[in-house]
ModelCIF file with pLDDT and N, C-alpha, C, O atoms, coordinates in Angstrom:
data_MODEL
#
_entry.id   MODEL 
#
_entity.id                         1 
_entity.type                       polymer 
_entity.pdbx_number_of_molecules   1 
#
_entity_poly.entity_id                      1 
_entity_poly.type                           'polypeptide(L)' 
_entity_poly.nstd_linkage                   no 
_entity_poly.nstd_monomer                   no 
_entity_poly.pdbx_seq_one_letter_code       
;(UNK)(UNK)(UNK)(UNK)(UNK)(UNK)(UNK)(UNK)(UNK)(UNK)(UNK)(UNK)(UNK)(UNK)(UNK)(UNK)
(UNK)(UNK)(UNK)(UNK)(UNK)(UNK)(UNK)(UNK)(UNK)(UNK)(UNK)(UNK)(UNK)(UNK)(UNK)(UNK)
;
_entity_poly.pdbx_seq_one_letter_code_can   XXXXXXXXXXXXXXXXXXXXXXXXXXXXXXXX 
_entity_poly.pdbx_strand_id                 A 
#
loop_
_entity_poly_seq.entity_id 
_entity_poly_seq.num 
_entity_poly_seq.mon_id 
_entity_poly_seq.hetero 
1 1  UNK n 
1 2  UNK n 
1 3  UNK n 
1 4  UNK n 
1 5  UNK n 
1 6  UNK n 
1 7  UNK n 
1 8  UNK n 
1 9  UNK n 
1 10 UNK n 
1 11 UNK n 
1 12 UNK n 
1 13 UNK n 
1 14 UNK n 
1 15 UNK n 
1 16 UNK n 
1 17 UNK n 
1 18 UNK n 
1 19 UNK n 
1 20 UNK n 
1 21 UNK n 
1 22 UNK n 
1 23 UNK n 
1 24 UNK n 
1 25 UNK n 
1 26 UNK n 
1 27 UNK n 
1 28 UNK n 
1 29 UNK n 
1 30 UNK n 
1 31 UNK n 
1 32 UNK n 
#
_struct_asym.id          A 
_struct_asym.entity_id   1 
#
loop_
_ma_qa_metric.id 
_ma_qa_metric.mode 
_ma_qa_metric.name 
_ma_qa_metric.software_group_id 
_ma_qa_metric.type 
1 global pLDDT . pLDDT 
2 local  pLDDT . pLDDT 
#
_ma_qa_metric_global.metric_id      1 
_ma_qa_metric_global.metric_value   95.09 
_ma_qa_metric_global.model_id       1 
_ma_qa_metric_global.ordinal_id     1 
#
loop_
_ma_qa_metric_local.label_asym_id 
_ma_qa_metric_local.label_comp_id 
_ma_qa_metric_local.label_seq_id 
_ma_qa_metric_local.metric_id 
_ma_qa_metric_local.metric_value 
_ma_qa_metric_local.model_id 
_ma_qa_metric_local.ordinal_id 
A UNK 1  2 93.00 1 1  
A UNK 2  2 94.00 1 2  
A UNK 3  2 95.00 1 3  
A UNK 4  2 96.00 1 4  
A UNK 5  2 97.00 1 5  
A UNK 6  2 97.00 1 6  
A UNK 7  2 97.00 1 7  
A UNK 8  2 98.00 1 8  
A UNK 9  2 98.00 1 9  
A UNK 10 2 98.00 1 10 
A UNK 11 2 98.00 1 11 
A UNK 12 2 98.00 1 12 
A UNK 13 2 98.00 1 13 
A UNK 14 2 98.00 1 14 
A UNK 15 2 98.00 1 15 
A UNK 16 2 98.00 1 16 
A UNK 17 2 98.00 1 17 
A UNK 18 2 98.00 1 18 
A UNK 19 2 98.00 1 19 
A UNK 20 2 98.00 1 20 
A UNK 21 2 98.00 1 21 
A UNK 22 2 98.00 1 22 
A UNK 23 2 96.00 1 23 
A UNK 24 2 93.00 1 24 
A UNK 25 2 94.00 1 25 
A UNK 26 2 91.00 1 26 
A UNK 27 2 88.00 1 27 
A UNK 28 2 87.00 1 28 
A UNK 29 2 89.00 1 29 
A UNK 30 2 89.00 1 30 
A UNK 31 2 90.00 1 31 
A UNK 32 2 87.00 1 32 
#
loop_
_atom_site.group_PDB 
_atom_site.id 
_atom_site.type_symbol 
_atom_site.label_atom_id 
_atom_site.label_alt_id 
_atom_site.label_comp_id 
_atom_site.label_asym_id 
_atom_site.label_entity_id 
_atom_site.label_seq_id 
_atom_site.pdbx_PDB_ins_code 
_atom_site.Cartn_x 
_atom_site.Cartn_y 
_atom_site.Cartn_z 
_atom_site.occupancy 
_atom_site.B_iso_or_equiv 
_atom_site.pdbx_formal_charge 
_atom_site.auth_seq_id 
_atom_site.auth_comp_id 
_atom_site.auth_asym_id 
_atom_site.auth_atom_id 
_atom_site.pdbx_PDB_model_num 
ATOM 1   N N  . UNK A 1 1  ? 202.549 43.852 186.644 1.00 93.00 ? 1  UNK A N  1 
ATOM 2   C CA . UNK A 1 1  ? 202.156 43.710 188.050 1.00 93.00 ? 1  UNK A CA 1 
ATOM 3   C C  . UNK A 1 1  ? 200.650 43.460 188.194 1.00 93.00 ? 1  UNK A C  1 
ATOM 4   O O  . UNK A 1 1  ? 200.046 43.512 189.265 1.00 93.00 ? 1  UNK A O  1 
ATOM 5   N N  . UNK A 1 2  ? 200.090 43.174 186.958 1.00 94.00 ? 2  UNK A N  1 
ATOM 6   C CA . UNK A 1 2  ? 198.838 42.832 187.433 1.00 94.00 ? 2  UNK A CA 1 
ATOM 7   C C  . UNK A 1 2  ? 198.022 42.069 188.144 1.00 94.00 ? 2  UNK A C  1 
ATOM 8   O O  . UNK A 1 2  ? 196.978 42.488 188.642 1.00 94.00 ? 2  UNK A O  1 
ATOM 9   N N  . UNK A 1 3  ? 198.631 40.377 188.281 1.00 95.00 ? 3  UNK A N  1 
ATOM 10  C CA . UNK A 1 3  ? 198.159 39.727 189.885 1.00 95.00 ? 3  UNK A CA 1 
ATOM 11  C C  . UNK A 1 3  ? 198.266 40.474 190.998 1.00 95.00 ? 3  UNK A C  1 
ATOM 12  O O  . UNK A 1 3  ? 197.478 40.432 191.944 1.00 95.00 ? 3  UNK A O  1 
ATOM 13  N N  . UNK A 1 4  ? 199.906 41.647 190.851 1.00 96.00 ? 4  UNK A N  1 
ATOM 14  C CA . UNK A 1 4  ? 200.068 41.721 192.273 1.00 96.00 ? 4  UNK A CA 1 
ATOM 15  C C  . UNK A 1 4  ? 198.512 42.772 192.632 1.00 96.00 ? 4  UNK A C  1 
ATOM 16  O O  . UNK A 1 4  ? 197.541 42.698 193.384 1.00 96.00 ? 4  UNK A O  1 
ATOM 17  N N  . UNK A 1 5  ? 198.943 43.546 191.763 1.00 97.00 ? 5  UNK A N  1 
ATOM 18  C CA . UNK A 1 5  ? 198.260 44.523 191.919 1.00 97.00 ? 5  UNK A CA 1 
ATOM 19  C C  . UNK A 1 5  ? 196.391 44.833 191.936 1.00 97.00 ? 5  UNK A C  1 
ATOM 20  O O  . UNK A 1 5  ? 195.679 45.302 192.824 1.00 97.00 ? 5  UNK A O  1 
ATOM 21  N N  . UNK A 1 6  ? 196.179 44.512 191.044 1.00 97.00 ? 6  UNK A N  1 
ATOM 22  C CA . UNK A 1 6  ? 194.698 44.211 190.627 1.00 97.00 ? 6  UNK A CA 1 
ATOM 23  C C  . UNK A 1 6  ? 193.631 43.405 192.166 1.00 97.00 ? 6  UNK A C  1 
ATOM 24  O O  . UNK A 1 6  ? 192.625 44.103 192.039 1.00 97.00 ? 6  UNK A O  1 
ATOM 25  N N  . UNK A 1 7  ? 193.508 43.040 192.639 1.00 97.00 ? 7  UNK A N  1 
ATOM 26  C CA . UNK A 1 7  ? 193.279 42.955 194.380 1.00 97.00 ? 7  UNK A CA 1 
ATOM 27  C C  . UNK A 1 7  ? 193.551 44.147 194.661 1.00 97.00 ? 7  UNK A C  1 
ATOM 28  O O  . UNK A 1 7  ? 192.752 44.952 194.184 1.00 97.00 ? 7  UNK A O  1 
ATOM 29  N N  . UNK A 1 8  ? 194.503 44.635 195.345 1.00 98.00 ? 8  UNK A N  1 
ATOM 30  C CA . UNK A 1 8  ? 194.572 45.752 195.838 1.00 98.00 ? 8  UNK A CA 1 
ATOM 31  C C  . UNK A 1 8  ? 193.905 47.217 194.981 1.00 98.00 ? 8  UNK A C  1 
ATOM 32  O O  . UNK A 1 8  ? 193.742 48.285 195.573 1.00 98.00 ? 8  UNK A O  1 
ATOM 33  N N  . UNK A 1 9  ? 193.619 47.041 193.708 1.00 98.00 ? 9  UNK A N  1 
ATOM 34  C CA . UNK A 1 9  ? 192.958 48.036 193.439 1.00 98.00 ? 9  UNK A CA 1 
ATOM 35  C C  . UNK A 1 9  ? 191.696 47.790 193.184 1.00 98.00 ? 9  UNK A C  1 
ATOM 36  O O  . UNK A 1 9  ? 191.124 48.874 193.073 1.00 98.00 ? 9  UNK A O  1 
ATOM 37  N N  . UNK A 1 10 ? 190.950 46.888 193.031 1.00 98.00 ? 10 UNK A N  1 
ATOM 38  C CA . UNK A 1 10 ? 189.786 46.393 193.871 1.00 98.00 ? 10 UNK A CA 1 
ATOM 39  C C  . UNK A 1 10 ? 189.287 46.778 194.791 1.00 98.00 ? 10 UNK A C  1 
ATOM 40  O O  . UNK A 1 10 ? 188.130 47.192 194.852 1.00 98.00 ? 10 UNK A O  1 
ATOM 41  N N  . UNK A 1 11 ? 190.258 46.694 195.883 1.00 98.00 ? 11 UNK A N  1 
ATOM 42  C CA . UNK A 1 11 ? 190.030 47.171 197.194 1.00 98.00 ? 11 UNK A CA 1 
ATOM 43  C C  . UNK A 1 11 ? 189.510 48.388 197.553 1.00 98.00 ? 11 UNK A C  1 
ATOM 44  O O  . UNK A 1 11 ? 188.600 48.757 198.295 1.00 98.00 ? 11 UNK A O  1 
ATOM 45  N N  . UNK A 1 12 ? 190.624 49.119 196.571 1.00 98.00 ? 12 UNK A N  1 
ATOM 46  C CA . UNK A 1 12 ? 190.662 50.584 196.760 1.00 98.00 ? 12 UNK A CA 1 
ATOM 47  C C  . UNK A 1 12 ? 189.512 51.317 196.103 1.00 98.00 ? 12 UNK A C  1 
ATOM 48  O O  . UNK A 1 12 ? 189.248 52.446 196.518 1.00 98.00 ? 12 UNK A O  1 
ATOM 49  N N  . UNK A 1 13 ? 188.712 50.724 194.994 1.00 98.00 ? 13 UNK A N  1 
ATOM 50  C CA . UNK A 1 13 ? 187.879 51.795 193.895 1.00 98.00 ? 13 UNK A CA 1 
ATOM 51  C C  . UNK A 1 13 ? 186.699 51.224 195.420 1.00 98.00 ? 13 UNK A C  1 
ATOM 52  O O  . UNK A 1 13 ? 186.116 52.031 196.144 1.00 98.00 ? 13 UNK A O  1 
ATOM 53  N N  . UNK A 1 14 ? 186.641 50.163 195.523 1.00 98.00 ? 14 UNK A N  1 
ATOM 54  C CA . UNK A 1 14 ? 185.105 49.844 196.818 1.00 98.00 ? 14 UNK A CA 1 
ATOM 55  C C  . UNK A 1 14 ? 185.162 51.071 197.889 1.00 98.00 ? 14 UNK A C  1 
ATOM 56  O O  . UNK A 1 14 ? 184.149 51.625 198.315 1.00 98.00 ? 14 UNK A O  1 
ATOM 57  N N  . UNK A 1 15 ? 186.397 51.390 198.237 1.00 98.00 ? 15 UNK A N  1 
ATOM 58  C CA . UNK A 1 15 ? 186.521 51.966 199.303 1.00 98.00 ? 15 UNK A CA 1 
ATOM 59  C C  . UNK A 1 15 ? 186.221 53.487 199.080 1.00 98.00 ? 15 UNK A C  1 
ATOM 60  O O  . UNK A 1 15 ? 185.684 54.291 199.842 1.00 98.00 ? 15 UNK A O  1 
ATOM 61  N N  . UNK A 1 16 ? 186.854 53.696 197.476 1.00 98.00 ? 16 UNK A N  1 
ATOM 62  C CA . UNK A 1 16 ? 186.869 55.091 197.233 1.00 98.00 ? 16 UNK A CA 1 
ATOM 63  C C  . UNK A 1 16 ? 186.069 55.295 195.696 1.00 98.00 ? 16 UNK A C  1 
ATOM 64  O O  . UNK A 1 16 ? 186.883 55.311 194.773 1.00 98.00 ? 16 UNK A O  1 
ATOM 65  N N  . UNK A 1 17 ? 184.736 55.442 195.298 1.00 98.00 ? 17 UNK A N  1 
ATOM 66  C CA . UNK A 1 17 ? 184.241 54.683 194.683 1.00 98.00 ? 17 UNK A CA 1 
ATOM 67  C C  . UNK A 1 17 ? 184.379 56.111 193.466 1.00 98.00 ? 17 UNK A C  1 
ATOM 68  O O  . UNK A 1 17 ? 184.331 56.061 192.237 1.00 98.00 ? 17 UNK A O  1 
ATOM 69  N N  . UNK A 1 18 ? 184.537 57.148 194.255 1.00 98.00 ? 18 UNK A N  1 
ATOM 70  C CA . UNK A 1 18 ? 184.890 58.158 193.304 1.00 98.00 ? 18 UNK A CA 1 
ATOM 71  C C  . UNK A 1 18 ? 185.898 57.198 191.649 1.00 98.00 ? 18 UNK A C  1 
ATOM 72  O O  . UNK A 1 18 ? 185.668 57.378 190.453 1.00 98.00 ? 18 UNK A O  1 
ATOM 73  N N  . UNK A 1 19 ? 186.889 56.309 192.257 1.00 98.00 ? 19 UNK A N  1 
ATOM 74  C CA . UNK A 1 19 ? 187.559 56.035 190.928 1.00 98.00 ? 19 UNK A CA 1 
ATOM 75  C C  . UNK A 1 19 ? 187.094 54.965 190.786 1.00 98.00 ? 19 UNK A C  1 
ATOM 76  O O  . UNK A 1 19 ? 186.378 54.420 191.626 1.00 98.00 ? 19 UNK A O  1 
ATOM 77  N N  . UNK A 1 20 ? 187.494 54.375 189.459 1.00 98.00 ? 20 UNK A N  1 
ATOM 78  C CA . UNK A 1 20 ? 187.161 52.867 188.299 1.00 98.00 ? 20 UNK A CA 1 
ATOM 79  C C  . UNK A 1 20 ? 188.332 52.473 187.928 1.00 98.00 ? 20 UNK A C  1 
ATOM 80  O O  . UNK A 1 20 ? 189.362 53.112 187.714 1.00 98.00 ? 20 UNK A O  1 
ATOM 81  N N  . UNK A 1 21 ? 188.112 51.441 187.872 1.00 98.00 ? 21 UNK A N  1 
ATOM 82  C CA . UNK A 1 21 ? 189.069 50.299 186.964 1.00 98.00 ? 21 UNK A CA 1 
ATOM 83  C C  . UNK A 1 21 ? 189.093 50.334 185.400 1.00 98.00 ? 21 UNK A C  1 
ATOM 84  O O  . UNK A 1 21 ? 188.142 50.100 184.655 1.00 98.00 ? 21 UNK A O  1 
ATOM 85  N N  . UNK A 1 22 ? 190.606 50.736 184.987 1.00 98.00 ? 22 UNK A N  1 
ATOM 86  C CA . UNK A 1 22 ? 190.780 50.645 183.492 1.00 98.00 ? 22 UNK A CA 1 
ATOM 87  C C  . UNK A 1 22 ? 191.560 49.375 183.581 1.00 98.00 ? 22 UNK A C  1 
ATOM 88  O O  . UNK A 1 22 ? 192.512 49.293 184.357 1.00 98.00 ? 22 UNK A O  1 
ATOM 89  N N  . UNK A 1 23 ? 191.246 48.516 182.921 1.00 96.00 ? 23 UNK A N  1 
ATOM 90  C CA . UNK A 1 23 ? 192.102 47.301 182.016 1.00 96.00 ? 23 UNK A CA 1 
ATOM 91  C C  . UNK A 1 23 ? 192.575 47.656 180.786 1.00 96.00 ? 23 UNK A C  1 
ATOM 92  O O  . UNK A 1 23 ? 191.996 48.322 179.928 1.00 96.00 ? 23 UNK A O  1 
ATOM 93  N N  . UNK A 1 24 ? 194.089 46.980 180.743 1.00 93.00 ? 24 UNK A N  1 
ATOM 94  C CA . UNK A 1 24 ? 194.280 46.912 179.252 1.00 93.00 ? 24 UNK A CA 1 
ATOM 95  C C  . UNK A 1 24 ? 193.518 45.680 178.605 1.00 93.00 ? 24 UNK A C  1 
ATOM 96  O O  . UNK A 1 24 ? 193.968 44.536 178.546 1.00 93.00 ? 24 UNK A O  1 
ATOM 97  N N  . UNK A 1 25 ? 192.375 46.079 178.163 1.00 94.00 ? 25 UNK A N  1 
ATOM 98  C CA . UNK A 1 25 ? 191.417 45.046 177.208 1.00 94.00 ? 25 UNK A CA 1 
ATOM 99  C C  . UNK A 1 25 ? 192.047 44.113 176.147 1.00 94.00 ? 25 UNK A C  1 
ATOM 100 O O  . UNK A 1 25 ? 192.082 42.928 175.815 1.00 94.00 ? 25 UNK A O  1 
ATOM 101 N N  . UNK A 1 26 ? 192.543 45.381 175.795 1.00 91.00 ? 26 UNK A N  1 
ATOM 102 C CA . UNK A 1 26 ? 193.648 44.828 174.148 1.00 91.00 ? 26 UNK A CA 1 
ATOM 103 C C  . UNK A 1 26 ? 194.802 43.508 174.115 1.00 91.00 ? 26 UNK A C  1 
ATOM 104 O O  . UNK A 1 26 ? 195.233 42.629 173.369 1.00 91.00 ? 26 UNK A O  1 
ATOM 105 N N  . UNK A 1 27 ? 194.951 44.077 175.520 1.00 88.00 ? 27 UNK A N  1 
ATOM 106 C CA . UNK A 1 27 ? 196.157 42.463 175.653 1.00 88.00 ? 27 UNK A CA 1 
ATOM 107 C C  . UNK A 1 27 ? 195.336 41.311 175.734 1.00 88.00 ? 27 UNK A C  1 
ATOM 108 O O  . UNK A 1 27 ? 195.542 40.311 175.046 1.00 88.00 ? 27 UNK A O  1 
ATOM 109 N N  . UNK A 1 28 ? 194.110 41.450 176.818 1.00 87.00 ? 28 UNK A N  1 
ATOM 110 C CA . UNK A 1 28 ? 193.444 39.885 177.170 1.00 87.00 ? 28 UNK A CA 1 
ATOM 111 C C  . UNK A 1 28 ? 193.083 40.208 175.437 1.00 87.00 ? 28 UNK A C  1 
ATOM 112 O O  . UNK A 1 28 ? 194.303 40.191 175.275 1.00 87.00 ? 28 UNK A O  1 
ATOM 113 N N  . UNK A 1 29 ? 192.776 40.361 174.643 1.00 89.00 ? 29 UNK A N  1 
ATOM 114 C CA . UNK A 1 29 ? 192.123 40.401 173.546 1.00 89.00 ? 29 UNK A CA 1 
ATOM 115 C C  . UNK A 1 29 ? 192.801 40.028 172.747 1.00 89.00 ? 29 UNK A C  1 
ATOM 116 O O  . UNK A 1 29 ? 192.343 39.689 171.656 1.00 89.00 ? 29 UNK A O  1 
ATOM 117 N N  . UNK A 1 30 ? 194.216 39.965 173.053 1.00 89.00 ? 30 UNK A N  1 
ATOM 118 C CA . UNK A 1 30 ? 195.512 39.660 171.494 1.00 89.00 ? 30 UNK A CA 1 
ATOM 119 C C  . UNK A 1 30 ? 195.783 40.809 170.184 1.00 89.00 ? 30 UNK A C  1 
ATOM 120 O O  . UNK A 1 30 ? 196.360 40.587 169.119 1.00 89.00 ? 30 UNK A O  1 
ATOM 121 N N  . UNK A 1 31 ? 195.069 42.270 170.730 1.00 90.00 ? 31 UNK A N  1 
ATOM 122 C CA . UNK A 1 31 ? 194.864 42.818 169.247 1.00 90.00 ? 31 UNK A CA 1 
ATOM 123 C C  . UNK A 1 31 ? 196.110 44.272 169.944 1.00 90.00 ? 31 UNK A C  1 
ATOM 124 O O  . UNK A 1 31 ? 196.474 44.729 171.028 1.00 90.00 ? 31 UNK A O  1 
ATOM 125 N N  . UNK A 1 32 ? 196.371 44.513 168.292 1.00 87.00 ? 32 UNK A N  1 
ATOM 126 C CA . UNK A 1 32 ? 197.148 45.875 169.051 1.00 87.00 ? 32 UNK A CA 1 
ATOM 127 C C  . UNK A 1 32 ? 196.592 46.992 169.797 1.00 87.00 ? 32 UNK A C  1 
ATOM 128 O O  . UNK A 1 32 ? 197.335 47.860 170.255 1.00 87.00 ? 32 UNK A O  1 
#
């Protein structure tokens, strides 16, 4: 769900700055 989603949690860390964005790095990356 990450197109869907990723916008909307964008949204949300601006708004509520207390939290951050984790990505799974490893996938855009190809590694296990």
């Amino acid at each position: 769900k990450t197109h869907e989603m990723t916008p909307l949690i964008v949204d949300y860390v601006m708004q509520n700055p207390k939290w951050e964005i984790s990505l799974q790095t490893h996938k855009y990356l190809n590694i296990p």
